[in-house]
PDB file of N, CA and C in Angstrom:
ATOM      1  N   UNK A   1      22.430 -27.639   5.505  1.00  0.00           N
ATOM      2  CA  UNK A   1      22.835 -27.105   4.235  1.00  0.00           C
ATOM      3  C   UNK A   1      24.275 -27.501   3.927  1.00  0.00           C
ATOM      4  N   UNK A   2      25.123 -27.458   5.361  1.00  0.00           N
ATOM      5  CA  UNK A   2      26.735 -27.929   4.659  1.00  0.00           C
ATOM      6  C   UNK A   2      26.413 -29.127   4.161  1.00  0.00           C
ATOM      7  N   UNK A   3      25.936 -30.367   4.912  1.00  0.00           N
ATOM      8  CA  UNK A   3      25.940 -31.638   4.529  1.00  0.00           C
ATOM      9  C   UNK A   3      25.543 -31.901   3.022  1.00  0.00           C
ATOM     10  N   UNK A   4      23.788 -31.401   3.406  1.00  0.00           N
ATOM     11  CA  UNK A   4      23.282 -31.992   1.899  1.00  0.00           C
ATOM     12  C   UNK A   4      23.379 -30.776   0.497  1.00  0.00           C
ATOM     13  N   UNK A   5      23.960 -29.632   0.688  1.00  0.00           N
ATOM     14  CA  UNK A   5      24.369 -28.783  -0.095  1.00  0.00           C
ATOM     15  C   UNK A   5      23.106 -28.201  -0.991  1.00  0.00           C
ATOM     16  N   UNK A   6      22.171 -27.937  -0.228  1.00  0.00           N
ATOM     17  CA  UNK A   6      20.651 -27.376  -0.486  1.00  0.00           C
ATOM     18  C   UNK A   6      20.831 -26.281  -0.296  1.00  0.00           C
ATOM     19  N   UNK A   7      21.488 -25.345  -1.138  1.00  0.00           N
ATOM     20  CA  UNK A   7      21.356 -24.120  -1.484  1.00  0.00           C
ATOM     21  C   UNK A   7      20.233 -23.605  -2.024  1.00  0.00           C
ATOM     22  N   UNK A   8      19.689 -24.076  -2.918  1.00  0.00           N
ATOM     23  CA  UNK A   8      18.086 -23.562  -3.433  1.00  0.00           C
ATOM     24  C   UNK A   8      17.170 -24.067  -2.194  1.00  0.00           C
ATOM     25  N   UNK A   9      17.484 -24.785  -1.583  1.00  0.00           N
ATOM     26  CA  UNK A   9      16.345 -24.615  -0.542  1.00  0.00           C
ATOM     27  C   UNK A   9      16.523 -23.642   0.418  1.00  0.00           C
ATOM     28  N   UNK A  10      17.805 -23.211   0.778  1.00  0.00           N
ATOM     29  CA  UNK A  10      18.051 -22.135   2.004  1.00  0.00           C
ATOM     30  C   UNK A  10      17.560 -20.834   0.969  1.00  0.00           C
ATOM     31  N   UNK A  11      18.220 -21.113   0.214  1.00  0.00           N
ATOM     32  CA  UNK A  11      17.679 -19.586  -0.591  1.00  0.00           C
ATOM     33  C   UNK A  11      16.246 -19.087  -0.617  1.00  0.00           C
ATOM     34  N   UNK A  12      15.403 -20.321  -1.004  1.00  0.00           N
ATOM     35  CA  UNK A  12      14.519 -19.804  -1.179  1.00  0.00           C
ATOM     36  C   UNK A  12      13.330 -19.553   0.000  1.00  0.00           C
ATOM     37  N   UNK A  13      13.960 -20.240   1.053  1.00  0.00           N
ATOM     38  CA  UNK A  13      13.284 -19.931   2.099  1.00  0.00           C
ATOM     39  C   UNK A  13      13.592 -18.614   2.956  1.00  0.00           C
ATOM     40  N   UNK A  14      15.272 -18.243   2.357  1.00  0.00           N
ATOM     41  CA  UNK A  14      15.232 -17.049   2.697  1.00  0.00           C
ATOM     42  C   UNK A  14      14.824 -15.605   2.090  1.00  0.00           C
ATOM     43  N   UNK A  15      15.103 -15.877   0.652  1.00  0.00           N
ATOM     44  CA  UNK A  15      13.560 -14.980   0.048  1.00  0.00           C
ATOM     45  C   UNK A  15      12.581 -14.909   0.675  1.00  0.00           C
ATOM     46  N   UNK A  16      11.837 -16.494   1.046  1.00  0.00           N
ATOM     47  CA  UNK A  16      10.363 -15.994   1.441  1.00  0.00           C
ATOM     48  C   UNK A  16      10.231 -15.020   2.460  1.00  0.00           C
ATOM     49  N   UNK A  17      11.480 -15.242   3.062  1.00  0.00           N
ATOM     50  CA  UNK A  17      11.428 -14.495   4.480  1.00  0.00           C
ATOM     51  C   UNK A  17      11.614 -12.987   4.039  1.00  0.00           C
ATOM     52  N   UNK A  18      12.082 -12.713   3.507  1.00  0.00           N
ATOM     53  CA  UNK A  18      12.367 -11.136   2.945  1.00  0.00           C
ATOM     54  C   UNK A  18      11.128 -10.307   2.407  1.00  0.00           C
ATOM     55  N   UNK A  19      10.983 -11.578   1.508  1.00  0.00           N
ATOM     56  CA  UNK A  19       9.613 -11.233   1.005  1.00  0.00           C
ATOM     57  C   UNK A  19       8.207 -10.674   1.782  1.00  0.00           C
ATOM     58  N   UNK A  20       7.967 -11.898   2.418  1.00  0.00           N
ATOM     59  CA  UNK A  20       7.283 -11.535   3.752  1.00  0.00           C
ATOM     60  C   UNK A  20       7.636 -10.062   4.358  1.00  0.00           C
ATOM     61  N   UNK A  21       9.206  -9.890   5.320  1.00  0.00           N
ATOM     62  CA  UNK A  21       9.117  -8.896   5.754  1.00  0.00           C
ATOM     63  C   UNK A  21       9.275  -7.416   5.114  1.00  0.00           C
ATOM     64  N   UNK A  22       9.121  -7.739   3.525  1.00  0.00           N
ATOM     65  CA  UNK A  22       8.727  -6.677   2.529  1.00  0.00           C
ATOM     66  C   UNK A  22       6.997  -5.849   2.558  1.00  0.00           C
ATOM     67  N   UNK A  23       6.492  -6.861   2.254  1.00  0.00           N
ATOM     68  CA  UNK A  23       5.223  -6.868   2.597  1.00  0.00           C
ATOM     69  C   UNK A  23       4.642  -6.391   3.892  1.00  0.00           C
ATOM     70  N   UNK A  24       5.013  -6.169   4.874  1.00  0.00           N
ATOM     71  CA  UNK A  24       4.799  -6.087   6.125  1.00  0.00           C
ATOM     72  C   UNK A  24       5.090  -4.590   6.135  1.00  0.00           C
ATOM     73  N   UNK A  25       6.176  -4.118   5.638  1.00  0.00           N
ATOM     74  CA  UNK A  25       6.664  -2.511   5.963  1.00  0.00           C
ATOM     75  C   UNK A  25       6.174  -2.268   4.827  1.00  0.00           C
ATOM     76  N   UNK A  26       5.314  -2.666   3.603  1.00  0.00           N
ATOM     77  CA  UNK A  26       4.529  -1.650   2.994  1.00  0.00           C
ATOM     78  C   UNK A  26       3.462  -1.216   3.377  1.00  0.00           C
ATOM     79  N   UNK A  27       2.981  -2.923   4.148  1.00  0.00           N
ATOM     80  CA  UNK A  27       1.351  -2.670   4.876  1.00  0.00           C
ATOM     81  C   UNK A  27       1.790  -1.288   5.260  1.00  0.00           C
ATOM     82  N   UNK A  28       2.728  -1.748   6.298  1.00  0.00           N
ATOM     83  CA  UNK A  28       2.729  -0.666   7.689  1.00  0.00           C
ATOM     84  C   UNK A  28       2.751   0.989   7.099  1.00  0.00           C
ATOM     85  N   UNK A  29       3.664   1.173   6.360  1.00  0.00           N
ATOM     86  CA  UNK A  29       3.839   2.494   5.419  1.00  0.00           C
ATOM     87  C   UNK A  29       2.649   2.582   5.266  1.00  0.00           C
ATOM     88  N   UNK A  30       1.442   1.946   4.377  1.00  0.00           N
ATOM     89  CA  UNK A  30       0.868   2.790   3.637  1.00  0.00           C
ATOM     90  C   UNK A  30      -0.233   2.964   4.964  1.00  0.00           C
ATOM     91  N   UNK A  31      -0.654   2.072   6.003  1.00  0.00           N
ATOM     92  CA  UNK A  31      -1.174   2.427   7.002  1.00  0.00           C
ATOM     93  C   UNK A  31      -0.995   3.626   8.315  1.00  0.00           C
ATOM     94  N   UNK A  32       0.056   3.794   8.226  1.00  0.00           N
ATOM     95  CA  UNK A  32       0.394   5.169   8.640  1.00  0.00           C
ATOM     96  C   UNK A  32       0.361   6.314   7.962  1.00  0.00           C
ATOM     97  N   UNK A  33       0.334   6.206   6.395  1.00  0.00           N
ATOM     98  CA  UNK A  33       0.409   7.277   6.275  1.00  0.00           C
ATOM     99  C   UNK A  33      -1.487   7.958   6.118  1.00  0.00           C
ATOM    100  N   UNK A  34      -2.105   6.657   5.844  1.00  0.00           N
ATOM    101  CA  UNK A  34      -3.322   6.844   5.430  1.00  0.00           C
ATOM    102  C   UNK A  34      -4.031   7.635   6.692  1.00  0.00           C
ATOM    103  N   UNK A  35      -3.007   7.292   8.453  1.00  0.00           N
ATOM    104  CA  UNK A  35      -4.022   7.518   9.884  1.00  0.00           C
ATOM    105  C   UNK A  35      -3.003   8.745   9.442  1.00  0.00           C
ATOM    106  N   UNK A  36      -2.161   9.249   9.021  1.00  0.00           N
ATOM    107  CA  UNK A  36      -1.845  10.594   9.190  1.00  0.00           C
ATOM    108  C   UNK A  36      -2.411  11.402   8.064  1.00  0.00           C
ATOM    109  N   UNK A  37      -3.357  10.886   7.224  1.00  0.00           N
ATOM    110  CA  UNK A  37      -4.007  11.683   6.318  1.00  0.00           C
ATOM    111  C   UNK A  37      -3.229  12.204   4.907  1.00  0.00           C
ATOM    112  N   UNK A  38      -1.863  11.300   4.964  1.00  0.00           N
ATOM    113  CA  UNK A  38      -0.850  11.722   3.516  1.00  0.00           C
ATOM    114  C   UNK A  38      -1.649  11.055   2.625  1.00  0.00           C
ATOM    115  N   UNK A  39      -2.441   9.491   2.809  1.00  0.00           N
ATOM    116  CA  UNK A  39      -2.907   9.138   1.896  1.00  0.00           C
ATOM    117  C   UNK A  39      -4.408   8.916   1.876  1.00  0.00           C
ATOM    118  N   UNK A  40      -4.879   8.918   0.521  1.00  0.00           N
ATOM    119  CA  UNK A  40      -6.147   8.621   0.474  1.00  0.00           C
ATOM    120  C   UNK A  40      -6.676   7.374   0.124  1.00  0.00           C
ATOM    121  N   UNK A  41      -7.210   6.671   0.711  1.00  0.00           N
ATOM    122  CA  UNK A  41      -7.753   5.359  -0.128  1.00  0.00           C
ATOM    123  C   UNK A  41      -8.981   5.505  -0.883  1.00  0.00           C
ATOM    124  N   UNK A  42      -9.060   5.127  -2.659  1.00  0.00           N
ATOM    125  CA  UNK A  42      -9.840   6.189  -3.466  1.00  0.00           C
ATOM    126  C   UNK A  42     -11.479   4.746  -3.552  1.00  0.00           C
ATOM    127  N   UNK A  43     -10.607   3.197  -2.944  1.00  0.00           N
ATOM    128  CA  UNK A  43     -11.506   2.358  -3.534  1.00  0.00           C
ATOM    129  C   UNK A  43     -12.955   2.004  -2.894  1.00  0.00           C
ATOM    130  N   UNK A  44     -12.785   2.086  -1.477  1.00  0.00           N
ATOM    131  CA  UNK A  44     -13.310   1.685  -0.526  1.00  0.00           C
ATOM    132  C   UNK A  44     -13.496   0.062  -0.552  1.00  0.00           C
ATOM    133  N   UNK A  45     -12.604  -0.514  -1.266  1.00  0.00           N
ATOM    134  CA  UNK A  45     -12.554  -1.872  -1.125  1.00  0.00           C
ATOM    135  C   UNK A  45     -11.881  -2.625   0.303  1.00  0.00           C
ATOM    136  N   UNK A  46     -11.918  -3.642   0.773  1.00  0.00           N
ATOM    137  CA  UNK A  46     -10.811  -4.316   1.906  1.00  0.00           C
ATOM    138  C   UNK A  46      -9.493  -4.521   1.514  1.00  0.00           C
ATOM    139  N   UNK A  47      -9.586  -5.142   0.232  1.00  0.00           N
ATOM    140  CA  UNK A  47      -8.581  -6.119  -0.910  1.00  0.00           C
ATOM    141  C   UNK A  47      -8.531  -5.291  -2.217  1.00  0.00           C
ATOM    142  N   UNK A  48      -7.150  -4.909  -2.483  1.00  0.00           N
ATOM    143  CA  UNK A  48      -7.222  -4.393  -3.891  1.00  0.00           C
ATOM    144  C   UNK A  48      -7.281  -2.957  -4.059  1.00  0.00           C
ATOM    145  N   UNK A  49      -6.569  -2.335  -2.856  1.00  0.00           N
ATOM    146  CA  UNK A  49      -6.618  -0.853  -2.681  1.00  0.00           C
ATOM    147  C   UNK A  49      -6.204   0.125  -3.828  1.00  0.00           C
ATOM    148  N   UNK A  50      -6.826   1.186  -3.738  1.00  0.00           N
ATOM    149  CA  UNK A  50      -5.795   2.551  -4.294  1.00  0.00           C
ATOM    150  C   UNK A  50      -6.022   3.643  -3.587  1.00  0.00           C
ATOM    151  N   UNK A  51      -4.710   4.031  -3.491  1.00  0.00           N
ATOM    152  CA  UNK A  51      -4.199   5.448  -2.030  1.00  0.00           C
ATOM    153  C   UNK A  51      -3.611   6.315  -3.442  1.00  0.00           C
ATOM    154  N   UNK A  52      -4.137   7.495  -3.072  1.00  0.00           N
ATOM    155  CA  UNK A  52      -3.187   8.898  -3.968  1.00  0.00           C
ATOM    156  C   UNK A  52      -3.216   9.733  -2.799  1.00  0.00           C
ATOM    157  N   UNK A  53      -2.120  10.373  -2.937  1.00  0.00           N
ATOM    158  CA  UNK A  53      -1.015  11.012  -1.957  1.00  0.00           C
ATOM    159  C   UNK A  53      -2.161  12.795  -2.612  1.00  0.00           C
ATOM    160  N   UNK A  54      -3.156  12.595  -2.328  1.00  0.00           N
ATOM    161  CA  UNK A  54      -3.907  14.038  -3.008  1.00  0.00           C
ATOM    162  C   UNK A  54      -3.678  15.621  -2.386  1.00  0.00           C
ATOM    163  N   UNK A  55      -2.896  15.701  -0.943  1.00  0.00           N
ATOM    164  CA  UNK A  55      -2.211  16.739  -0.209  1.00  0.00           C
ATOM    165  C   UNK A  55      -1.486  17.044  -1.818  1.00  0.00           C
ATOM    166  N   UNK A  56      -0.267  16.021  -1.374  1.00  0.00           N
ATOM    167  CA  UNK A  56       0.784  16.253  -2.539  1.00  0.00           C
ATOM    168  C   UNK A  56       0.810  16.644  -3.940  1.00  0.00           C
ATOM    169  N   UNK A  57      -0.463  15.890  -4.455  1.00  0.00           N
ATOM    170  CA  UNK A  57      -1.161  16.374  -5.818  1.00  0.00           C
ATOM    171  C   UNK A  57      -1.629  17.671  -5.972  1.00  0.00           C
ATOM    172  N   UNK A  58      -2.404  17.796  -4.339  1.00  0.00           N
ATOM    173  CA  UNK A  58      -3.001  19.493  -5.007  1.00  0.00           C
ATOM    174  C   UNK A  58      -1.802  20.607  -4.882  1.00  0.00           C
ATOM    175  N   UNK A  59      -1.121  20.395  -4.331  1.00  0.00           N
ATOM    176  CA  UNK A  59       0.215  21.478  -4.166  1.00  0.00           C
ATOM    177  C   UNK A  59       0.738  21.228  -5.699  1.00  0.00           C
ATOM    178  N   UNK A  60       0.928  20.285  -6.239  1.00  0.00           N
ATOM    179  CA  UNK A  60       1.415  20.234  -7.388  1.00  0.00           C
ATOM    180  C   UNK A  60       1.161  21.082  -8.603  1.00  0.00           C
ATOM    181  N   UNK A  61      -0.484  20.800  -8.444  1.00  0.00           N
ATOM    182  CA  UNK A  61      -1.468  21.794  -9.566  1.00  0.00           C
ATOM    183  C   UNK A  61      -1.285  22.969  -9.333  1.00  0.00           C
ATOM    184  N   UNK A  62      -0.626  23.368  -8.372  1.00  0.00           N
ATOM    185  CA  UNK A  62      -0.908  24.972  -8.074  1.00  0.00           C
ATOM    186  C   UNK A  62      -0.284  25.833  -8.744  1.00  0.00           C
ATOM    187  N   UNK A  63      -1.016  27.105  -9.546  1.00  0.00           N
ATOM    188  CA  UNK A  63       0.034  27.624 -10.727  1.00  0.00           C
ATOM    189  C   UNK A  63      -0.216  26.957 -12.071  1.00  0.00           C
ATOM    190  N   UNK A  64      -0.582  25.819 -12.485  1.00  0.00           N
ATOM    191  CA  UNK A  64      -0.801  25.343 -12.909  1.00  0.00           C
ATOM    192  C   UNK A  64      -1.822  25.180 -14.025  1.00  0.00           C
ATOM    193  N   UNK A  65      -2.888  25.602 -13.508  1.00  0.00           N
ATOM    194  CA  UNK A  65      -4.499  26.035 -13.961  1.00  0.00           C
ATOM    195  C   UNK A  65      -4.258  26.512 -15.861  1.00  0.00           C
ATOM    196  N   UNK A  66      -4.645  25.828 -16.240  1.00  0.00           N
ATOM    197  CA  UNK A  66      -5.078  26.847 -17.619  1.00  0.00           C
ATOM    198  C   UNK A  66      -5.546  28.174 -17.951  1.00  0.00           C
ATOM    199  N   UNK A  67      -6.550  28.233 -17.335  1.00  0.00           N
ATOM    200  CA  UNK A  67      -7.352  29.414 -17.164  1.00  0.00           C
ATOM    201  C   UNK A  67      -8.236  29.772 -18.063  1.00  0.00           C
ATOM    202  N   UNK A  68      -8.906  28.728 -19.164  1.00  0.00           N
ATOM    203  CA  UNK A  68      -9.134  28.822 -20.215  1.00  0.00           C
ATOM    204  C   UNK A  68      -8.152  29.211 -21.447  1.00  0.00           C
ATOM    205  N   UNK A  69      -7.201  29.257 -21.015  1.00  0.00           N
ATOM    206  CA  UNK A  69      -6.444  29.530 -22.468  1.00  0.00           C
ATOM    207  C   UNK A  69      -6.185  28.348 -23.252  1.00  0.00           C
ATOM    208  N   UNK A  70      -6.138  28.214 -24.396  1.00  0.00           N
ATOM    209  CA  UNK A  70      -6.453  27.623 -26.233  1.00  0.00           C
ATOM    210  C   UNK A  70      -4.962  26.961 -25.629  1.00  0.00           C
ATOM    211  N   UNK A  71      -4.998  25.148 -26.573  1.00  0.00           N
ATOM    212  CA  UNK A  71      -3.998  24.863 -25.902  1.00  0.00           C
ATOM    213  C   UNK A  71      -3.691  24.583 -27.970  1.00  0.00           C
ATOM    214  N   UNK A  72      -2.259  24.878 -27.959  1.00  0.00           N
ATOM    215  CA  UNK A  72      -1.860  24.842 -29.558  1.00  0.00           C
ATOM    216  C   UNK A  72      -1.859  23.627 -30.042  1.00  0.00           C
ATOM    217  N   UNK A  73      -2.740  23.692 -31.722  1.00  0.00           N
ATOM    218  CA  UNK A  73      -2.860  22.162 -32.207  1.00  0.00           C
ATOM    219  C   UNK A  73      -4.010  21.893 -31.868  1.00  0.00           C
ATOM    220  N   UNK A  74      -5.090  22.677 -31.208  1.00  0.00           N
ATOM    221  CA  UNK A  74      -6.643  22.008 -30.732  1.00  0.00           C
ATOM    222  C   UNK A  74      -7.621  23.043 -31.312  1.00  0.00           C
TER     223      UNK A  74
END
């Protein structure tokens, strides 16, 4: 790189590398959290997942409920 002054090439090979080890600690995140049961995977696909955090969701709703009451404007 001093010699031939290939900055876009170091760069971008060092992106890839980031990139890469970006990808790697999301796998890993969302795979741990899925064996600890934080997440759900909703698709049952291999490729092309979706995880909702549904622990977290139902605590959310709580209190929450309508209860049948008329919502204004309907």
């Amino acid at each position: 790189m001093r010699v031939d002054g290939d900055w876009e090439g170091w760069l971008d090979f060092f992106l890839d590398g980031v990139a890469t080890i970006a990808d790697e600690a999301v796998a890993s995140g969302r795979e741990l959290r899925a064996a600890a049961g934080v997440l759900v995977e909703t698709t049952g696909k291999k490729r092309d997942r979706s995880f909702v955090y549904r622990g977290y969701l139902d605590r959310l709703r709580v209190g929450t409920e309508l209860d049948g009451a008329q919502v204004p404007g309907r």
